[in-house]
N, C-alpha and C. Protein backbone atom coordinates (compact mmCIF):
# COMPACT_ATOMS: atom_id res chain seq x y z
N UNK A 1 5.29 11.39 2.28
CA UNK A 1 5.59 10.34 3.21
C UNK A 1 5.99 10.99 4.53
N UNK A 2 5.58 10.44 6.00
CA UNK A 2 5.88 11.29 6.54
C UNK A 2 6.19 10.09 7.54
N UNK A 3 7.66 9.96 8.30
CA UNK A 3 8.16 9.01 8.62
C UNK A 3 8.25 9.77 10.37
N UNK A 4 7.83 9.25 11.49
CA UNK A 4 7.99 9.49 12.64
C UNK A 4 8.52 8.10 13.80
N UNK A 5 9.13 8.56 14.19
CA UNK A 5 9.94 8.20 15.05
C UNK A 5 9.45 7.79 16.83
N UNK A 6 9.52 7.16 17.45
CA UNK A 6 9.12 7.15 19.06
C UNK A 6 9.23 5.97 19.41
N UNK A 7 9.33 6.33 21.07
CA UNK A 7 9.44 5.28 21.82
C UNK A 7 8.50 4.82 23.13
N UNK A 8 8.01 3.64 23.86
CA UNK A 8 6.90 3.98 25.01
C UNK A 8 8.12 3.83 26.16
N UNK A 9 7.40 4.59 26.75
CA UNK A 9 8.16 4.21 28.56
C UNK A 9 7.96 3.08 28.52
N UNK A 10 7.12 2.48 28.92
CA UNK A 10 6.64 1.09 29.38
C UNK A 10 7.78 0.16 28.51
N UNK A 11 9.07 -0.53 28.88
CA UNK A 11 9.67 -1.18 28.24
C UNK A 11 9.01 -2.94 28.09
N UNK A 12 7.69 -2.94 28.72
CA UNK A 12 7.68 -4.22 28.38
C UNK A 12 6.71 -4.45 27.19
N UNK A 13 6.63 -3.17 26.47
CA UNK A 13 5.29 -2.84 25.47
C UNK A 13 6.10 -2.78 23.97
N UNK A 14 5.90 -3.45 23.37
CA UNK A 14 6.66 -3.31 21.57
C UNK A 14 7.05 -1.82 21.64
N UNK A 15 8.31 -1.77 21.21
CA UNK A 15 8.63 -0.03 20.71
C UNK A 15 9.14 -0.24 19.15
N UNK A 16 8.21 0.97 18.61
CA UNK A 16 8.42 0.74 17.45
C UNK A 16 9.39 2.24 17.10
N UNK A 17 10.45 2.30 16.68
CA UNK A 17 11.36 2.87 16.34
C UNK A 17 11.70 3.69 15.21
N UNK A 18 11.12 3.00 14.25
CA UNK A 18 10.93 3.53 12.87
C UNK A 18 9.80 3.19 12.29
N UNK A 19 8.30 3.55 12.29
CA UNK A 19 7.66 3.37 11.66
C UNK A 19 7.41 4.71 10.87
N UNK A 20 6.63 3.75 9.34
CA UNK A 20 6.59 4.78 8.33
C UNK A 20 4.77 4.73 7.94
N UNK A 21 4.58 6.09 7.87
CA UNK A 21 2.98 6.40 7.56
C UNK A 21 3.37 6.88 5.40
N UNK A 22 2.54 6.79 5.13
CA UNK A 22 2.42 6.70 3.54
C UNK A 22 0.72 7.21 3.14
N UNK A 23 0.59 8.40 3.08
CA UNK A 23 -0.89 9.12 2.18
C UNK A 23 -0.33 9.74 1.24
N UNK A 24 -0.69 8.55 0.21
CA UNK A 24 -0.01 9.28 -1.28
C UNK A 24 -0.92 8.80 -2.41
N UNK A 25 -0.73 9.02 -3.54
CA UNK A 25 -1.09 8.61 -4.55
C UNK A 25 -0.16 7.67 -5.34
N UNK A 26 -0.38 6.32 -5.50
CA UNK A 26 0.70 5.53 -5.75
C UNK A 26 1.02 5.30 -7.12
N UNK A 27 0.42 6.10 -7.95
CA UNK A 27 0.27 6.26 -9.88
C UNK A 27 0.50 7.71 -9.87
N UNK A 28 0.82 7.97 -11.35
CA UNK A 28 1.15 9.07 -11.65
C UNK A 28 -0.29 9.58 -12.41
N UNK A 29 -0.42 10.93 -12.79
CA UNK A 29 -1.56 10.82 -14.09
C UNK A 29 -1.55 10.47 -15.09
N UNK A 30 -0.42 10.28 -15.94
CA UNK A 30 -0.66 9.42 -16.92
C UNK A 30 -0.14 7.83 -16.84
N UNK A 31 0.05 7.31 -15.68
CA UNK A 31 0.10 5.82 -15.73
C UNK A 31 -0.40 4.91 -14.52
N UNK A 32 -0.77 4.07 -14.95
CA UNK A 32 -0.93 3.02 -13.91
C UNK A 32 -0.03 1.85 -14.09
N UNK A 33 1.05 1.84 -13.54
CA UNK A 33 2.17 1.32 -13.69
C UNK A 33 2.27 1.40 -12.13
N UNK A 34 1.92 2.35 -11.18
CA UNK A 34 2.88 2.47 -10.04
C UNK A 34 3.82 2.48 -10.02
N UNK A 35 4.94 3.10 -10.17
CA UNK A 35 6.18 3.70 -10.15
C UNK A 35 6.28 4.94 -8.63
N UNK A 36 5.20 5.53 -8.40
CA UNK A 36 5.82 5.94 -7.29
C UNK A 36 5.25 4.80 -5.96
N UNK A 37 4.65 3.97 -6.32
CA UNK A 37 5.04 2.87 -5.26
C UNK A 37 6.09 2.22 -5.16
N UNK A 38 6.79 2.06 -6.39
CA UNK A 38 7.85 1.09 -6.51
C UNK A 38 8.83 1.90 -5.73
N UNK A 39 9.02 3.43 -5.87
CA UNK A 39 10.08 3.98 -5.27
C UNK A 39 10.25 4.26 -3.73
N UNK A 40 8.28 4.52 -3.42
CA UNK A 40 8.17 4.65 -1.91
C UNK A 40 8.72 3.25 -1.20
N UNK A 41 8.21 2.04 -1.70
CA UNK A 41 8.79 0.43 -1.24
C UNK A 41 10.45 0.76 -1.30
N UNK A 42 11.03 0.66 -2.40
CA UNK A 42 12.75 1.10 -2.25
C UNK A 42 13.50 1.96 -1.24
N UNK A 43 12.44 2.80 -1.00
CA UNK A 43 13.26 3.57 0.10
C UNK A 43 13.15 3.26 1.55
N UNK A 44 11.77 2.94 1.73
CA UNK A 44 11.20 1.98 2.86
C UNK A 44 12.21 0.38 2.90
N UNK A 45 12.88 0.25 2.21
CA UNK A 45 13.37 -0.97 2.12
C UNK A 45 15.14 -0.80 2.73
N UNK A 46 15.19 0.60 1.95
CA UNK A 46 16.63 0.89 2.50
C UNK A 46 16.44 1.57 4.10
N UNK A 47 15.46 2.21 4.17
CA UNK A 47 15.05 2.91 5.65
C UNK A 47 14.65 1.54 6.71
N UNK A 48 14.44 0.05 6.49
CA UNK A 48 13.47 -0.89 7.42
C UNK A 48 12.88 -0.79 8.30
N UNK A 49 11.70 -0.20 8.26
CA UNK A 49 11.29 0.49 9.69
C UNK A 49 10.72 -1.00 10.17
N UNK A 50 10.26 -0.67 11.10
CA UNK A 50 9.15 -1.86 11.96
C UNK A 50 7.66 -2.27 11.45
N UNK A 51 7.23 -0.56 10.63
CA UNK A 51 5.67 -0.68 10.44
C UNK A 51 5.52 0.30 9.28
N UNK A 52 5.16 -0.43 8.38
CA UNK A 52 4.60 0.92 7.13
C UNK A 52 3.17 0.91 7.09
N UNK A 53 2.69 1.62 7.18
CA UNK A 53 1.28 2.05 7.00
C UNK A 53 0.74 2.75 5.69
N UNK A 54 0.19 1.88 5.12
CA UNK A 54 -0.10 2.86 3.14
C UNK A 54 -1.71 3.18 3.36
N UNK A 55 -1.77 4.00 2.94
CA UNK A 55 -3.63 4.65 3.10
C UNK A 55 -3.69 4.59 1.73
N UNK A 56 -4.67 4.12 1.33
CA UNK A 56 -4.76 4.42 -0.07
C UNK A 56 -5.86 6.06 -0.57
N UNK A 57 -5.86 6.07 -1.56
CA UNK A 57 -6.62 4.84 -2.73
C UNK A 57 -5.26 4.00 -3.56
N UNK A 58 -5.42 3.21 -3.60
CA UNK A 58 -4.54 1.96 -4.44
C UNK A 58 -5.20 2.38 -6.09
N UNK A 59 -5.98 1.77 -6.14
CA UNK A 59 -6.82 2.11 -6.93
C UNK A 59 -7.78 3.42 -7.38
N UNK A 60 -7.37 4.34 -7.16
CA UNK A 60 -7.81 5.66 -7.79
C UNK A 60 -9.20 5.51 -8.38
N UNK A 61 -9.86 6.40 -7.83
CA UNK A 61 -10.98 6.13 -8.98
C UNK A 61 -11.47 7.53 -9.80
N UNK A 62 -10.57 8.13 -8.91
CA UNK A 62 -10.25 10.00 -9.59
C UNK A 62 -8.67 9.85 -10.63
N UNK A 63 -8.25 8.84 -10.62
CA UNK A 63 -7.01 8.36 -11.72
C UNK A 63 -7.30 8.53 -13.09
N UNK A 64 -7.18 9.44 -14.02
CA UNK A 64 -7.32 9.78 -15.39
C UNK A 64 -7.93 8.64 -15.85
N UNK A 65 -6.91 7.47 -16.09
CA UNK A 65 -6.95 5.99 -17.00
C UNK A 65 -8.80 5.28 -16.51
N UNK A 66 -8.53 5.48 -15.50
CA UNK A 66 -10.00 4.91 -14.89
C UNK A 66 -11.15 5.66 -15.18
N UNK A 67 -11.02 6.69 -14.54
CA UNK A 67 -12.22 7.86 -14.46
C UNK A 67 -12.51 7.92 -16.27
N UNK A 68 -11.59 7.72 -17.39
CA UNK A 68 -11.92 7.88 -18.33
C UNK A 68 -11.90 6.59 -19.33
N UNK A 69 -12.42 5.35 -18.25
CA UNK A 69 -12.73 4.10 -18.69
C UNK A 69 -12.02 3.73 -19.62
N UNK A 70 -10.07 3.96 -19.95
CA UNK A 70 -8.97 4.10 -20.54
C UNK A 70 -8.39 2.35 -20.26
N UNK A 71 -9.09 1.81 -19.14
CA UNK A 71 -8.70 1.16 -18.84
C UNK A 71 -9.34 -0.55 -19.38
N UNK A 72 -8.94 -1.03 -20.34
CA UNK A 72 -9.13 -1.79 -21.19
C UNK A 72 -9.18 -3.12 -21.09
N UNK A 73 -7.84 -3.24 -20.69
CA UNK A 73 -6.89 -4.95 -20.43
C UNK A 73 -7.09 -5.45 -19.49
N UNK A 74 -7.51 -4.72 -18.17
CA UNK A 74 -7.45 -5.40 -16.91
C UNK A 74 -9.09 -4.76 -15.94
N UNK A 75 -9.23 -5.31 -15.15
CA UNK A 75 -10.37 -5.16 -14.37
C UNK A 75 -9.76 -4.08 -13.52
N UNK A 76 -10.65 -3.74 -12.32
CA UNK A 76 -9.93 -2.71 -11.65
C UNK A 76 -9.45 -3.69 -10.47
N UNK A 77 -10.27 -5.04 -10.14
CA UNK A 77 -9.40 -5.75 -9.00
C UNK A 77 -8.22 -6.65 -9.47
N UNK A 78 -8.25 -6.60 -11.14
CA UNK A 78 -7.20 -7.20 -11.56
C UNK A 78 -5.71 -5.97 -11.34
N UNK A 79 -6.20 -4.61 -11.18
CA UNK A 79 -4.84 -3.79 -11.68
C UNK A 79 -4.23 -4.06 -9.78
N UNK A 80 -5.12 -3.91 -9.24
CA UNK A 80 -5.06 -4.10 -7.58
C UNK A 80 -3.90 -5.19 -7.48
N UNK A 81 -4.60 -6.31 -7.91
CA UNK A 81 -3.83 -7.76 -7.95
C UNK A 81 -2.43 -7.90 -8.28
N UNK A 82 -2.88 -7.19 -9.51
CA UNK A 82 -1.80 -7.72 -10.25
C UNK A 82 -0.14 -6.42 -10.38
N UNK A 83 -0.80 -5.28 -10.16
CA UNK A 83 0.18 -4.00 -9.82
C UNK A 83 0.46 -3.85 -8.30
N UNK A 84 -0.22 -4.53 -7.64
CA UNK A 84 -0.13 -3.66 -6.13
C UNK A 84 0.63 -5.00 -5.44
N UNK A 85 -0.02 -5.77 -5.10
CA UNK A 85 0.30 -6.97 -4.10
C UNK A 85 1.52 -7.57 -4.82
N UNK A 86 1.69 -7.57 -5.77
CA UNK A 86 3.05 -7.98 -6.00
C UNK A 86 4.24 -7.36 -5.59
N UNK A 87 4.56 -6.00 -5.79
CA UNK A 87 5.58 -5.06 -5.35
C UNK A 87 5.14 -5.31 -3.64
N UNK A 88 4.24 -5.42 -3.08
CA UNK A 88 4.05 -5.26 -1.67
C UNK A 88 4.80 -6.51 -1.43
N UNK A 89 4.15 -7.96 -1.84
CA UNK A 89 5.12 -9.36 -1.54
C UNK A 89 6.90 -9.12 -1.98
N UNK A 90 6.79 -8.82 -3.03
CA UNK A 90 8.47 -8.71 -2.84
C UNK A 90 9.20 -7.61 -1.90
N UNK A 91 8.18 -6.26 -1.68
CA UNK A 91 8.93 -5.76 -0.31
C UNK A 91 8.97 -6.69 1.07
N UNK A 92 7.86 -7.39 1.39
CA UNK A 92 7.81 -8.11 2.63
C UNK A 92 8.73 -9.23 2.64
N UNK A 93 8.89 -10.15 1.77
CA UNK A 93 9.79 -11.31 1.21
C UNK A 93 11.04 -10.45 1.03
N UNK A 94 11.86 -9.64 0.40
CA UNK A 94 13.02 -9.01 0.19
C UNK A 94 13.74 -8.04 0.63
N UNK A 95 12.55 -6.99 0.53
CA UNK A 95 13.16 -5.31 0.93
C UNK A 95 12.95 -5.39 2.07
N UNK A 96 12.30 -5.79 3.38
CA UNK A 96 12.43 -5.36 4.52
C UNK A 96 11.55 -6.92 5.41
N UNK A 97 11.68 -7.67 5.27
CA UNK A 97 10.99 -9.06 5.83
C UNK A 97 10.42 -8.71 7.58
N UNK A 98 11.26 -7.98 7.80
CA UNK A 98 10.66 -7.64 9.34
C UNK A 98 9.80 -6.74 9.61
N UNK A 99 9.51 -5.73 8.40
CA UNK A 99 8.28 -5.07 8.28
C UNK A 99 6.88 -5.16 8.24
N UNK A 100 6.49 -5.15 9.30
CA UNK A 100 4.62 -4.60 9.27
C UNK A 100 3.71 -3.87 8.46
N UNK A 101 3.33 -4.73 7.57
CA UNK A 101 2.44 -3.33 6.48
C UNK A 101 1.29 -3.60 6.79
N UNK A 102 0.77 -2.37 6.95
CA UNK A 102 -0.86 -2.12 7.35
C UNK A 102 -1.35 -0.94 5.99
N UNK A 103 -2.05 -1.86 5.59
CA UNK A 103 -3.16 -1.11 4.33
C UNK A 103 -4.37 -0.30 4.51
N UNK A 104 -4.51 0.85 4.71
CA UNK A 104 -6.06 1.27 5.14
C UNK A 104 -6.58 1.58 3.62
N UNK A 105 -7.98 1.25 3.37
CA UNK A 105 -8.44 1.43 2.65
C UNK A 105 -9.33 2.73 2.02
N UNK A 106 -9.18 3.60 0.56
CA UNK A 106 -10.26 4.68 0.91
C UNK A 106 -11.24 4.86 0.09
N UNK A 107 -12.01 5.84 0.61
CA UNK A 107 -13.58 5.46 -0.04
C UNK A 107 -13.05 5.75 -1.74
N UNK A 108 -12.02 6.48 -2.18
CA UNK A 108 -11.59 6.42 -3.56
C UNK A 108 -11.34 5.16 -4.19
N UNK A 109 -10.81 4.07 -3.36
CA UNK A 109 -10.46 2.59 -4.09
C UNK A 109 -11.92 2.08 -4.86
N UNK A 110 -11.22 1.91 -6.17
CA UNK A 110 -12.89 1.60 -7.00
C UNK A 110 -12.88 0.75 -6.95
N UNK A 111 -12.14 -0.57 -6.49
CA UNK A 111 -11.87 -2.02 -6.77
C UNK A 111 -12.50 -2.60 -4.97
N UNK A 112 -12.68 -1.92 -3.81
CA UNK A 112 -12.84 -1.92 -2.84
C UNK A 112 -14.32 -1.22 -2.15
N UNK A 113 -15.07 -2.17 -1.47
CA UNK A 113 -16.29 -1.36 -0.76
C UNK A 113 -16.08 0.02 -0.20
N UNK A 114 -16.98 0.77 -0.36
CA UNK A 114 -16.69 2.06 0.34
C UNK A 114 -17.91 2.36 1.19
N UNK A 115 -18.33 1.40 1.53
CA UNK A 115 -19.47 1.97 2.94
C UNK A 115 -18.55 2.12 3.94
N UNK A 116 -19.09 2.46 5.45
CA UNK A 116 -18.36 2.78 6.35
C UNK A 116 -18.67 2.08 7.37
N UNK A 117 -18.45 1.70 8.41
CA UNK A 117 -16.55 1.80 8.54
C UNK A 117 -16.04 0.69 7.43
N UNK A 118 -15.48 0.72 6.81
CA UNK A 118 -14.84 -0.21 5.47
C UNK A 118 -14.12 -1.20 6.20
N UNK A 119 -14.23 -2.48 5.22
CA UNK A 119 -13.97 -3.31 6.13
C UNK A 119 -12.72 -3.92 5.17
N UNK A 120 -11.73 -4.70 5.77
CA UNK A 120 -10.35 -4.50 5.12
C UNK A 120 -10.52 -5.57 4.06
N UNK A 121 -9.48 -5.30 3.46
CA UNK A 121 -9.26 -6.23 2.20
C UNK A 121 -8.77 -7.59 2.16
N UNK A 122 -9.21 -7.66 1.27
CA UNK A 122 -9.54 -9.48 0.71
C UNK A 122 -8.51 -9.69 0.21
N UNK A 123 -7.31 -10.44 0.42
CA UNK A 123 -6.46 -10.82 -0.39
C UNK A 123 -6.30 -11.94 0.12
N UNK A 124 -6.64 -12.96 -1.09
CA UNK A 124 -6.79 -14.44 -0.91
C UNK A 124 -4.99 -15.01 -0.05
N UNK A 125 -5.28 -16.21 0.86
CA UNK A 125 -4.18 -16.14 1.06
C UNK A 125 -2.87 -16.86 0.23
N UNK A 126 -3.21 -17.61 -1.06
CA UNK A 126 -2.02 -17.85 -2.02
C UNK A 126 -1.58 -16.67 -2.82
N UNK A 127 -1.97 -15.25 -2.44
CA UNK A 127 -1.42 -14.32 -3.14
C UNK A 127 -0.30 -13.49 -2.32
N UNK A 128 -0.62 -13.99 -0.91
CA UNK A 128 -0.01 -13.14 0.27
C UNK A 128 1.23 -14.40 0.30
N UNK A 129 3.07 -13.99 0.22
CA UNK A 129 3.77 -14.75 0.37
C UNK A 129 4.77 -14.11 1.28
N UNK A 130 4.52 -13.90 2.64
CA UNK A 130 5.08 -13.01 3.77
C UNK A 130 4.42 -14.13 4.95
């Protein structure tokens, strides 16, 4: 996580103060649980910056469970759905409501197009509660 700091001269231009950048892997290798999302959101929640920025892959498609079709119970836009956007709505709704999250998408997300330039994600809007 690599959290930077700044300000513009121009005071009549948004200054963003604390924004946080995030290129990580948000699963461990043996789970898709996301747990180190849950912890990056917690700390981002105690830190409130202005703007978090998460690059994915969300969805791994170099992720053990996947890559070795381990993955049984759920679709891959169901694990998206149903693991990701939830912890994201309760950070936006709870942990930090004044926060900006910007999602970039990467050609690793298996649940997501990967032509280029990729075009952002679909999240219906009764799933988005921010």
């Amino acid at each position: 996580m690599l959290s930077l700091a700044f300000s513009r001269v121009d005071s009549s231009e948004t200054i963003l103060h604390n924004p946080i950048l995030c290129l990580s892997s948000y699963t461990t290798k043996d789970s898709l649980q996301y747990v180190p999302l849950a912890e990056l959101l917690a700390s981002a929640a105690e830190d409130k910056p202005d703007l978090l920025i998460l690059c994915g892959p969300f969805v791994d498609i170099n992720q053990p469970d996947i890559q070795g079709s381990r993955l049984v119970e759920l679709t891959h836009q169901e694990v998206f759905y149903e693991r990701v956007v939830p912890q994201l709505n309760k950070f936006c709704l709870t942990g930090s409501p004044g926060t900006r999250v910007i999602m970039v998408p990467s050609e690793r997300d298996v649940h997501h197009d990967f032509v280029f330039p990729q075009p952002p994600f679909s999240v219906p809007r009764d799933e988005v509660r921010a």
